[in-house]
C-alpha atoms as a PDB file:
ATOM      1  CA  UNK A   1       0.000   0.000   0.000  1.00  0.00           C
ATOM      2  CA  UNK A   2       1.960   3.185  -1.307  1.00  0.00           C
ATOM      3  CA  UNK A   3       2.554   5.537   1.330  1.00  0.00           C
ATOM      4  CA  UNK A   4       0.122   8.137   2.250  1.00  0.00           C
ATOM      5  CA  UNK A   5       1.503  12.156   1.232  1.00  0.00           C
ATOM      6  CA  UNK A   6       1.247  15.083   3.584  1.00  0.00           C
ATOM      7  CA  UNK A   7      -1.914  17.020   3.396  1.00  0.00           C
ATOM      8  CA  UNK A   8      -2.626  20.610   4.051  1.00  0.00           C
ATOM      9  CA  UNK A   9      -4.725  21.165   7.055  1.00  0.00           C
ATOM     10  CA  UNK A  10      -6.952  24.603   7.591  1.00  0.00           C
ATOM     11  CA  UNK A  11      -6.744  25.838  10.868  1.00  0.00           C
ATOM     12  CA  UNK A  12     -10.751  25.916  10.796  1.00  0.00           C
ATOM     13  CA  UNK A  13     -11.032  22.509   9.692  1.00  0.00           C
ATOM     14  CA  UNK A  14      -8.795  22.142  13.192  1.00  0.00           C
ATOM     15  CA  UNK A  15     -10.858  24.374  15.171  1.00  0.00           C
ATOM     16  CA  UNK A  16     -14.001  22.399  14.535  1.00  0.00           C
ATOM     17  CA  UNK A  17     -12.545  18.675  14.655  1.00  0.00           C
ATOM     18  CA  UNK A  18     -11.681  20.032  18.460  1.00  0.00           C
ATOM     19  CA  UNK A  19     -15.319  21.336  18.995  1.00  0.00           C
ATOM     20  CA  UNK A  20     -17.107  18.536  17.849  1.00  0.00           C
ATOM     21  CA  UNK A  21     -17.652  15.683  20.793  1.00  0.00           C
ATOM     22  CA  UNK A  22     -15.087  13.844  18.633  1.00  0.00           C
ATOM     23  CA  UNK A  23     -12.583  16.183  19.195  1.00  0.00           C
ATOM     24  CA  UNK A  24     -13.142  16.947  22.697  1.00  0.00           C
ATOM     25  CA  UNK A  25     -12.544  13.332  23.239  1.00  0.00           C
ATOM     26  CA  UNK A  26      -8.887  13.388  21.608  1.00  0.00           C
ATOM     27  CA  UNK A  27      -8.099  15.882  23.442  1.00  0.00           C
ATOM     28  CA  UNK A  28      -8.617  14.801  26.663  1.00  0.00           C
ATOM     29  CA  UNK A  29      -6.635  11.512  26.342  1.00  0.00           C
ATOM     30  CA  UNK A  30      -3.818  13.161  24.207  1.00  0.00           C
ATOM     31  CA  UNK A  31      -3.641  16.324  26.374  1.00  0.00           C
ATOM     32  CA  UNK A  32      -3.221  13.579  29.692  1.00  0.00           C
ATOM     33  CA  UNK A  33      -0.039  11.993  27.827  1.00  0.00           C
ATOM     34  CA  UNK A  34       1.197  15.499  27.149  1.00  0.00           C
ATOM     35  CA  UNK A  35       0.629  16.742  30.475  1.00  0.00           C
ATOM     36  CA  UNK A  36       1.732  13.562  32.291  1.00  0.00           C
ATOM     37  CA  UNK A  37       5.237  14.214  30.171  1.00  0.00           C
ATOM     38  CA  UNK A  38       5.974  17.891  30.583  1.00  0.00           C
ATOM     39  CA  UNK A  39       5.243  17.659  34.318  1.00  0.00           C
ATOM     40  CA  UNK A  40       5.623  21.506  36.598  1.00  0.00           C
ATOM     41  CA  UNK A  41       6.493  23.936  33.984  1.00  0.00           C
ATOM     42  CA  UNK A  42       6.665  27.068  36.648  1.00  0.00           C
ATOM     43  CA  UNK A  43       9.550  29.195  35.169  1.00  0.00           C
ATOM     44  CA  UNK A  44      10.206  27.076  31.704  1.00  0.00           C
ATOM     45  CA  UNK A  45       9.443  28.805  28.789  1.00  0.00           C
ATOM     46  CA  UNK A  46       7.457  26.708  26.215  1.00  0.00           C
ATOM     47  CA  UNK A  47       6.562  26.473  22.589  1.00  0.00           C
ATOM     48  CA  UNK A  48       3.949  25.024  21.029  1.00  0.00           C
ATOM     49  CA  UNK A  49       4.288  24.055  17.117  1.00  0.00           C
ATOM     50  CA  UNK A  50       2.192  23.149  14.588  1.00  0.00           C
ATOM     51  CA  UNK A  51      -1.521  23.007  16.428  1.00  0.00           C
ATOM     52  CA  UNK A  52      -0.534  22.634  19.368  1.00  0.00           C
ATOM     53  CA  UNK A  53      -3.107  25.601  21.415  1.00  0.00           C
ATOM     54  CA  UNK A  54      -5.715  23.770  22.446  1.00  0.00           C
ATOM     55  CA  UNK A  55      -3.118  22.090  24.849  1.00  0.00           C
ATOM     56  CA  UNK A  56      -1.176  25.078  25.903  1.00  0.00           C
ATOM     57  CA  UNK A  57      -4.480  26.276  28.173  1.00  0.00           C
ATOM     58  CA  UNK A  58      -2.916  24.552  31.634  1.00  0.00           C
ATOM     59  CA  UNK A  59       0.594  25.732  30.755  1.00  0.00           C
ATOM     60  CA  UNK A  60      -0.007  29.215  29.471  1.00  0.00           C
ATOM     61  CA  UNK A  61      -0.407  30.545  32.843  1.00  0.00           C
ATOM     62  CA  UNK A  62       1.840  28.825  34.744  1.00  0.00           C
ATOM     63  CA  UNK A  63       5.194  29.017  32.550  1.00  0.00           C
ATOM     64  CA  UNK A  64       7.304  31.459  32.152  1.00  0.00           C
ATOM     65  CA  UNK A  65       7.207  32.231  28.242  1.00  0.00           C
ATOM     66  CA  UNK A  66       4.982  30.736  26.317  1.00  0.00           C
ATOM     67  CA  UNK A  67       5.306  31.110  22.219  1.00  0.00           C
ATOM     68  CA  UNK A  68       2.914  28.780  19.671  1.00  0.00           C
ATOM     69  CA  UNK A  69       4.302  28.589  15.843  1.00  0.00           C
ATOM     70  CA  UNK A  70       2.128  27.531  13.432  1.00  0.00           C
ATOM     71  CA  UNK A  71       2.646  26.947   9.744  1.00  0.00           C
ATOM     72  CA  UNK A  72       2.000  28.699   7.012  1.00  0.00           C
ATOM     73  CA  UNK A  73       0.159  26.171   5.186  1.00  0.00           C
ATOM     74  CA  UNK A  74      -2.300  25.909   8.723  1.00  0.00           C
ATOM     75  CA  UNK A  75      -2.980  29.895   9.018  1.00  0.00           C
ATOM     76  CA  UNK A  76      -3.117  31.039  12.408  1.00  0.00           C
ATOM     77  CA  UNK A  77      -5.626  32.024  14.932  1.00  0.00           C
ATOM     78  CA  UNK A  78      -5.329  34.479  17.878  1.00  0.00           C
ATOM     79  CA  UNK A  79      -4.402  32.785  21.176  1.00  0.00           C
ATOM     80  CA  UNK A  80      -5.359  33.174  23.726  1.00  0.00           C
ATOM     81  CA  UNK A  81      -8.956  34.258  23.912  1.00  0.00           C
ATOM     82  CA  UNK A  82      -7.948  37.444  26.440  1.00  0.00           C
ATOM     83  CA  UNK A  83      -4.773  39.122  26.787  1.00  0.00           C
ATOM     84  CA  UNK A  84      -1.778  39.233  24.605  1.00  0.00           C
ATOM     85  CA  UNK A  85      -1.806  36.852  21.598  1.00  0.00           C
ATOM     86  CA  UNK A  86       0.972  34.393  21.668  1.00  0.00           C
ATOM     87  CA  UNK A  87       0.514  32.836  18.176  1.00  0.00           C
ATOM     88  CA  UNK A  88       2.623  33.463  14.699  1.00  0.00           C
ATOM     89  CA  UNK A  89       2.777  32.066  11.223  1.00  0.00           C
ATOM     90  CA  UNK A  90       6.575  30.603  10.940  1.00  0.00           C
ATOM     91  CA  UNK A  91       8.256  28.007   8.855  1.00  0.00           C
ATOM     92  CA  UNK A  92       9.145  25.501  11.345  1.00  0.00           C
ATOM     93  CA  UNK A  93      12.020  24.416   9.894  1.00  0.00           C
ATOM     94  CA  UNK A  94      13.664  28.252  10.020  1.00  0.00           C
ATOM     95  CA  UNK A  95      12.217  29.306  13.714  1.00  0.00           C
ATOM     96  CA  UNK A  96      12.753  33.474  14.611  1.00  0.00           C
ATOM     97  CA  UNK A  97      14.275  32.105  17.533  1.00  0.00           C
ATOM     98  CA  UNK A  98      17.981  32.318  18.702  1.00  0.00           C
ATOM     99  CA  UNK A  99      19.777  29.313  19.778  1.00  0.00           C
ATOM    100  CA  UNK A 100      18.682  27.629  22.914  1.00  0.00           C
ATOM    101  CA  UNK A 101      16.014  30.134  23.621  1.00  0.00           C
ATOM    102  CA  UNK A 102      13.258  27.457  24.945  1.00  0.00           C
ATOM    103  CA  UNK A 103      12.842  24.801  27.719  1.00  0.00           C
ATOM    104  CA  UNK A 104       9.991  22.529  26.315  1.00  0.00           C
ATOM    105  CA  UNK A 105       8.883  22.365  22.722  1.00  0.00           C
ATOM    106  CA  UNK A 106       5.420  20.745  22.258  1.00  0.00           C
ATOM    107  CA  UNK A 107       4.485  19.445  18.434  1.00  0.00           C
ATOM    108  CA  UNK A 108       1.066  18.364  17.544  1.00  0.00           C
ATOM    109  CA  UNK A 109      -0.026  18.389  14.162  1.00  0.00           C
ATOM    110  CA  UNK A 110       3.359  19.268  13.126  1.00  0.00           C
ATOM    111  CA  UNK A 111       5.889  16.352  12.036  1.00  0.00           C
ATOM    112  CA  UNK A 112       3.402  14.798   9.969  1.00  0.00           C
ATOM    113  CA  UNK A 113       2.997  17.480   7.823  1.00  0.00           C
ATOM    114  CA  UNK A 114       6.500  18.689   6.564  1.00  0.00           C
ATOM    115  CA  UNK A 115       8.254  17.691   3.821  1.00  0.00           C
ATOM    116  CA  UNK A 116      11.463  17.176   5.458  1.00  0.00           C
ATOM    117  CA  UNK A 117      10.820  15.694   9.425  1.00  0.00           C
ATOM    118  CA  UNK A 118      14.768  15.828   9.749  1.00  0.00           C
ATOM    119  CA  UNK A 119      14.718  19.910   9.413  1.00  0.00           C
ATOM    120  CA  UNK A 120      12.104  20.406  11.456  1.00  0.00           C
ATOM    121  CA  UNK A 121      13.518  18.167  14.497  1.00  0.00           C
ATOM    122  CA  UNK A 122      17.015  19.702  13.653  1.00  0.00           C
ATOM    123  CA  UNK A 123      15.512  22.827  13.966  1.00  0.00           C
ATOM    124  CA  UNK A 124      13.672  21.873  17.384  1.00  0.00           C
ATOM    125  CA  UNK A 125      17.154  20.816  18.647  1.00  0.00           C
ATOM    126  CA  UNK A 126      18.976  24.204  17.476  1.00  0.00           C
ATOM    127  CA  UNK A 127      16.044  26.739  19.919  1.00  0.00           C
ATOM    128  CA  UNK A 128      16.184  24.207  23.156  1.00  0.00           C
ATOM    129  CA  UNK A 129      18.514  24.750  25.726  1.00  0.00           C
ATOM    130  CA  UNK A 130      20.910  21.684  26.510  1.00  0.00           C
ATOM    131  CA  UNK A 131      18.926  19.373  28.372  1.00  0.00           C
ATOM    132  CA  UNK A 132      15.438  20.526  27.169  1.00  0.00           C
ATOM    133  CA  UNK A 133      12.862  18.285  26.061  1.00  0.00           C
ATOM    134  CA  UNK A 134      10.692  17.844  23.243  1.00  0.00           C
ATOM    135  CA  UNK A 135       7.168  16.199  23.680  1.00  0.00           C
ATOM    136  CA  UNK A 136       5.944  14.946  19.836  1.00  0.00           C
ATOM    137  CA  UNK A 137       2.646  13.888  19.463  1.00  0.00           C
ATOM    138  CA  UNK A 138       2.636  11.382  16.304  1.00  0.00           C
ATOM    139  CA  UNK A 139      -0.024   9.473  13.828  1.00  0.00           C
ATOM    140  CA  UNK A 140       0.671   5.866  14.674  1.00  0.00           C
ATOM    141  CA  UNK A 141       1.306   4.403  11.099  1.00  0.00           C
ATOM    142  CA  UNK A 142      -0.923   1.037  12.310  1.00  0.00           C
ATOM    143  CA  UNK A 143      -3.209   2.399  13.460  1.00  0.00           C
ATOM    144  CA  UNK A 144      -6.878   3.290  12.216  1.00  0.00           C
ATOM    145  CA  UNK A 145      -6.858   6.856  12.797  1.00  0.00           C
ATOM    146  CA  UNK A 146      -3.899   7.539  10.258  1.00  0.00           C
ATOM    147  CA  UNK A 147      -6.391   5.433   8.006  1.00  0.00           C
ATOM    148  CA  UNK A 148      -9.578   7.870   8.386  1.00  0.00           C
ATOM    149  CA  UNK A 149      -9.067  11.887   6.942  1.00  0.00           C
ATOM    150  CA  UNK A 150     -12.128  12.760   9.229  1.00  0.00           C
ATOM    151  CA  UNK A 151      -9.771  13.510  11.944  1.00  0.00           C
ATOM    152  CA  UNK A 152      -6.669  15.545  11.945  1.00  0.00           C
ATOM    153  CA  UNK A 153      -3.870  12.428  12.519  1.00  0.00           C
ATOM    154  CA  UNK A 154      -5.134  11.186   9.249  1.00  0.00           C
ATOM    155  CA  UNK A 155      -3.569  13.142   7.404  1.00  0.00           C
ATOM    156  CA  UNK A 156       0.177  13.312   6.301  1.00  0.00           C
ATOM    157  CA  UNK A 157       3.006  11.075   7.173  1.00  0.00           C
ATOM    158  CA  UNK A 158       2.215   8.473  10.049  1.00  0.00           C
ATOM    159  CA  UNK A 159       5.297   6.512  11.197  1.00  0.00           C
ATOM    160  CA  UNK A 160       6.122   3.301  12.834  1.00  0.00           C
ATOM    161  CA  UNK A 161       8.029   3.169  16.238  1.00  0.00           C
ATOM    162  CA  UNK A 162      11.239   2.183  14.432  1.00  0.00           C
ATOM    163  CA  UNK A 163      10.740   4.924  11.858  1.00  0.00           C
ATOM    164  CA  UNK A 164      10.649   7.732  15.072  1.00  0.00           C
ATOM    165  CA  UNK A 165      13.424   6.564  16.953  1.00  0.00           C
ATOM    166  CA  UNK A 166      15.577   6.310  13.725  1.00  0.00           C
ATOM    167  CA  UNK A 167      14.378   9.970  13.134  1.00  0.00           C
ATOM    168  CA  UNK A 168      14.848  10.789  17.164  1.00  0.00           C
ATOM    169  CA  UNK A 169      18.600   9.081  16.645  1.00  0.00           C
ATOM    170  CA  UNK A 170      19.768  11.174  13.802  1.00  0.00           C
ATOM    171  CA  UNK A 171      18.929  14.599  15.187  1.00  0.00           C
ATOM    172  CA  UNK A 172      20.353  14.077  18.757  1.00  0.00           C
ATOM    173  CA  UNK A 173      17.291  13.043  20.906  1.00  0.00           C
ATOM    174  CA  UNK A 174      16.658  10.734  22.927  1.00  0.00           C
ATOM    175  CA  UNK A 175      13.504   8.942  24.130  1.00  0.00           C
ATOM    176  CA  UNK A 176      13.055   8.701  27.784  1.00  0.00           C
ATOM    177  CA  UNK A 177       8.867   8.467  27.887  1.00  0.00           C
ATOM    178  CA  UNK A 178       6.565   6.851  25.148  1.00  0.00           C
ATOM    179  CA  UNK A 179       2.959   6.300  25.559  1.00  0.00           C
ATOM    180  CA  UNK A 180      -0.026   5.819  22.878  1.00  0.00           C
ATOM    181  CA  UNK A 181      -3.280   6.753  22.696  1.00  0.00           C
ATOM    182  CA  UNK A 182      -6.581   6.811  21.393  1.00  0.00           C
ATOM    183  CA  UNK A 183      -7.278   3.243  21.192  1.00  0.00           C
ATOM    184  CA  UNK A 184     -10.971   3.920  20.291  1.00  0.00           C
ATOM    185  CA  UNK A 185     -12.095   3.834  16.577  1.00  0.00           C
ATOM    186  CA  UNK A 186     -12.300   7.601  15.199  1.00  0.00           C
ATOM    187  CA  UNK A 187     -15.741   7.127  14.872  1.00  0.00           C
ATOM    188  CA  UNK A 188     -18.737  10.024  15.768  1.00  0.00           C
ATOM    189  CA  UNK A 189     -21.082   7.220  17.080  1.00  0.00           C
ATOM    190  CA  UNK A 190     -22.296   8.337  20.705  1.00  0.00           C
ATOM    191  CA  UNK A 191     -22.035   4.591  22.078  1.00  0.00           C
ATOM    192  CA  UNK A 192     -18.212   4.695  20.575  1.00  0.00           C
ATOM    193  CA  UNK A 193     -17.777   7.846  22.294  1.00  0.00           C
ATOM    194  CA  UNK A 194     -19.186   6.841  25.472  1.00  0.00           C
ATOM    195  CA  UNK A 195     -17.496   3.705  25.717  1.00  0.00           C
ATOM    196  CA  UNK A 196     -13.905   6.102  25.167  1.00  0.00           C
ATOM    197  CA  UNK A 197     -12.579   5.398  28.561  1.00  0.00           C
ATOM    198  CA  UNK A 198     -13.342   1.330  28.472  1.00  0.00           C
ATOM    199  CA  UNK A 199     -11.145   1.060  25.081  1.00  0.00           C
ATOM    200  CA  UNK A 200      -8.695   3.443  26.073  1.00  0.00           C
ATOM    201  CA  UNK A 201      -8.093   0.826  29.408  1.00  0.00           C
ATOM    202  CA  UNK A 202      -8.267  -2.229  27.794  1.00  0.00           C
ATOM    203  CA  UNK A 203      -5.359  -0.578  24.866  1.00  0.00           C
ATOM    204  CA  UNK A 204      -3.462   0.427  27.318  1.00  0.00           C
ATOM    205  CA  UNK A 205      -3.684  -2.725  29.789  1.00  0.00           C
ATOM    206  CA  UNK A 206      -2.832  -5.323  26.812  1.00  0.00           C
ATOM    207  CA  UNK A 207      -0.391  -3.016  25.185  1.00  0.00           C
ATOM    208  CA  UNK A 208      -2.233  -3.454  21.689  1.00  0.00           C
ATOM    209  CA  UNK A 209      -0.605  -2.521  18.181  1.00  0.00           C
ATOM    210  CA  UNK A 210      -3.424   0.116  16.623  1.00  0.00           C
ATOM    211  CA  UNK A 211      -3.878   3.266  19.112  1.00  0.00           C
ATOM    212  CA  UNK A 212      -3.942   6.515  16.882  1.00  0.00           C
ATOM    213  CA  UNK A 213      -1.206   8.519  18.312  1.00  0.00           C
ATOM    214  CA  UNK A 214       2.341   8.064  19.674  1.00  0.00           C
ATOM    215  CA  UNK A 215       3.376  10.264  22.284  1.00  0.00           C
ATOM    216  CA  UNK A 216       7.013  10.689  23.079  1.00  0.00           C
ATOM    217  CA  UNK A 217       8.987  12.604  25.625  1.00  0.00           C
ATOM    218  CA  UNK A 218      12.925  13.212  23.883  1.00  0.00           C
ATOM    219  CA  UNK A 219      15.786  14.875  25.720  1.00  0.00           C
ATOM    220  CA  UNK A 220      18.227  16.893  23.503  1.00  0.00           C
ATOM    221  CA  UNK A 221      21.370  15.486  23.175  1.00  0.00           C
ATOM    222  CA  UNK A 222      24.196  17.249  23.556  1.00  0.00           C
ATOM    223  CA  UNK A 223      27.064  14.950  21.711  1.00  0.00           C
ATOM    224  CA  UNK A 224      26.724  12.245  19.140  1.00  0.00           C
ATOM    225  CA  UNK A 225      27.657   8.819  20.827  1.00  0.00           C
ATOM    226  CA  UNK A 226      30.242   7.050  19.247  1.00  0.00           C
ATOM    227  CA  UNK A 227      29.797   3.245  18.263  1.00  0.00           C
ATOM    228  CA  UNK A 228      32.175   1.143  20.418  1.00  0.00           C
ATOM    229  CA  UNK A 229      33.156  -0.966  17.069  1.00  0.00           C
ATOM    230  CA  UNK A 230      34.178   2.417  15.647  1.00  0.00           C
ATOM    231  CA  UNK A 231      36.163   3.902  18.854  1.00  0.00           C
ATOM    232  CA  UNK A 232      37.916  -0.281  18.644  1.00  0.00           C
ATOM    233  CA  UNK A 233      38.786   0.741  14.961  1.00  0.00           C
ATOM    234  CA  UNK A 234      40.156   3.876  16.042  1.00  0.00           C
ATOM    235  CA  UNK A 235      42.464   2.304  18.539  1.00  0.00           C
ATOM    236  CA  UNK A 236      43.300  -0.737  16.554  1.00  0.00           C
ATOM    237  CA  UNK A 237      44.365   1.949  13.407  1.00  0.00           C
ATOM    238  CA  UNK A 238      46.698   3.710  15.941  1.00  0.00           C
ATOM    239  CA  UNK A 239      48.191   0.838  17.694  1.00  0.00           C
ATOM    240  CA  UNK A 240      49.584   0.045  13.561  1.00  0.00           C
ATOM    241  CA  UNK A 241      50.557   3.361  13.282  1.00  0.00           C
ATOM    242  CA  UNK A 242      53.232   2.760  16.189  1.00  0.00           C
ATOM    243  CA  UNK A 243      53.938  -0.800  15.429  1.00  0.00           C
ATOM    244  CA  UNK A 244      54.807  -0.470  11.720  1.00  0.00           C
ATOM    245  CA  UNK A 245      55.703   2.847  10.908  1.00  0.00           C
ATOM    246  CA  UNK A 246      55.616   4.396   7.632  1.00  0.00           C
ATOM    247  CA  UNK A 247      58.902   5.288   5.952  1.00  0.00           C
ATOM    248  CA  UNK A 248      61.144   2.829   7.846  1.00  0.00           C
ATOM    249  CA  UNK A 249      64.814   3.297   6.155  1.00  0.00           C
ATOM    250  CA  UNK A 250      65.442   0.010   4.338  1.00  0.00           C
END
C-alpha cells in the first residue's frame, strides 16, 4: 500500500474537529499523555508548534514564556482568547528564535505534515537549551486513525516506532517516555464515544498494536555517541601506526 503524502490542514477545519464531541474526546486523552510528560512547567518557557493551542491552556499561565508557531500552510488564529496573543505564522524548519532560547517544545499536528521531518527536528534541537525536552505527538502508522481523513492524525506522514526513533537518533534526541493513545475507533457514534474510557483501558492494559497517536517525551542530546566498534577501529588503526611505521629506512 503506497505511502500516504502530507496534506494541508486549515486551521478551521482544526478548530471544529476540536469542537465537535469527537474532538473533545482526543483531546482529553492526548492532552493527559502530554501533560503527564511535561510535568511543573513554573519558570520554563514553552513552545507550542504546529496546532498545538488547544493544549497550551494549563501551561499558558503557569510558565514562564509561552510562544505557539504555526505553519503557514495551517494559518493562524489568535491565542489566547484574552490578553496578549501568543501565536505566529513561521516556517518551522527556520524558527525566529535564537539558539537555545526554549525549555519545552510541544508538536502536535506538526511532524506529519513537513516535507522534510529531519529539518524540522534539527531545527527543534537548534532553539532548546541543553537538556530541554521535546514532547511529539505522532499518527501511529498502524493504526486506524492515520487510516480515516475525518480527523486531523489522518492526514500526512504516520510513522512506525522504528521509523521515530531512527528519526529521534539522527537529530540528537533521545527517548526517555513513550505512551499511545486513542485506542478507540475515530468514529462520531455516541455509544463509541461513550465507551472512550473502556477502550482506552483495555489498549493500554494489553499493550495493543493500533492506538492513533504516539506520544514521546525526547531529551536533547548534547554529543553524538560514538559506536564502540568504531572507537575499537580507532584504537586498533593507531596501535599500527606505532607498530609499523611508515617510511622505515630500508
Amino acid at each position: 500500500m503506497p505511502e500516504p503524502v502530507p496534506m494541508r490542514l486549515d486551521v478551521n477545519d482544526l478548530r471544529t474537529f476540536y469542537a465537535s464531541p469527537l474532538g473533545l474526546v482526543t483531546h482529553r486523552f492526548v492532552a493527559r499523555a502530554i501533560e503527564g510528560f511535561l510535568g511543573s512547567v513554573s519558570g520554563l518557557r514553552i513552545l507550542g508548534l504546529g496546532y498545538v493551542t488547544p493544549y497550551l491552556g494549563p501551561v499558558h499561565v503557569i510558565a514562564e514564556r509561552t510562544l505557539a508557531f504555526m505553519p503557514a500552510t495551517h494559518g493562524v488564529v489568535n491565542w489566547p482568547a484574552t490578553g496578549r496573543s501568543v501565536t505566529a505564522l513561521a516556517d518551522p524548519t527556520m524558527l525566529p528564535l535564537p539558539e537555545a532560547a526554549v525549555d519545552r517544545v510541544v508538536l502536535v499536528h506538526a511532524l506529519e505534515g513537513v516535507e522534510s521531518p529531519s529539518e524540522l527536528l534539527a531545527e527543534v534541537w537548534r532553539v532548546l537549551t541543553p537538556g530541554g525536552r521535546m514532547i511529539l505527538v505522532v499518527p501511529n502508522r498502524t493504526g486506524v486513525w492515520a487510516r480515516r481523513d475525518a480527523t486531523p492524525f489522518g492526514h500526512g506522514q504516520p510513522y512506525s516506532r522504528s521509523q521515530l526513533s531512527r528519526l529521534m537518533r539522527d537529530t540528537l534526541f533521545s527517548p526517555e517516555g513513550w505512551t499511545e493513545t486513542l485506542y478507540m475507533p475515530p468514529v462520531r457514534s455516541r455509544l463509541m464515544l461513550q465507551s472512550a474510557s473502556t477502550w482506552e483501558w483495555l489498549g493500554t492494559s494489553l499493550s495493543l498494536p493500533f492506538a492513533g497517536v504516539h506520544v514521546i517525551d525526547a531529551t536533547k542530546q548534547l554529543y553524538r555517541p560514538v559506536a564502540v566498534q568504531q572507537v575499537r577501529r580507532v584504537k586498533a588503526r593507531m596501535r599500527s601506526s606505532i607498530l609499523v611505521p611508515a617510511g622505515q629506512p630500508g
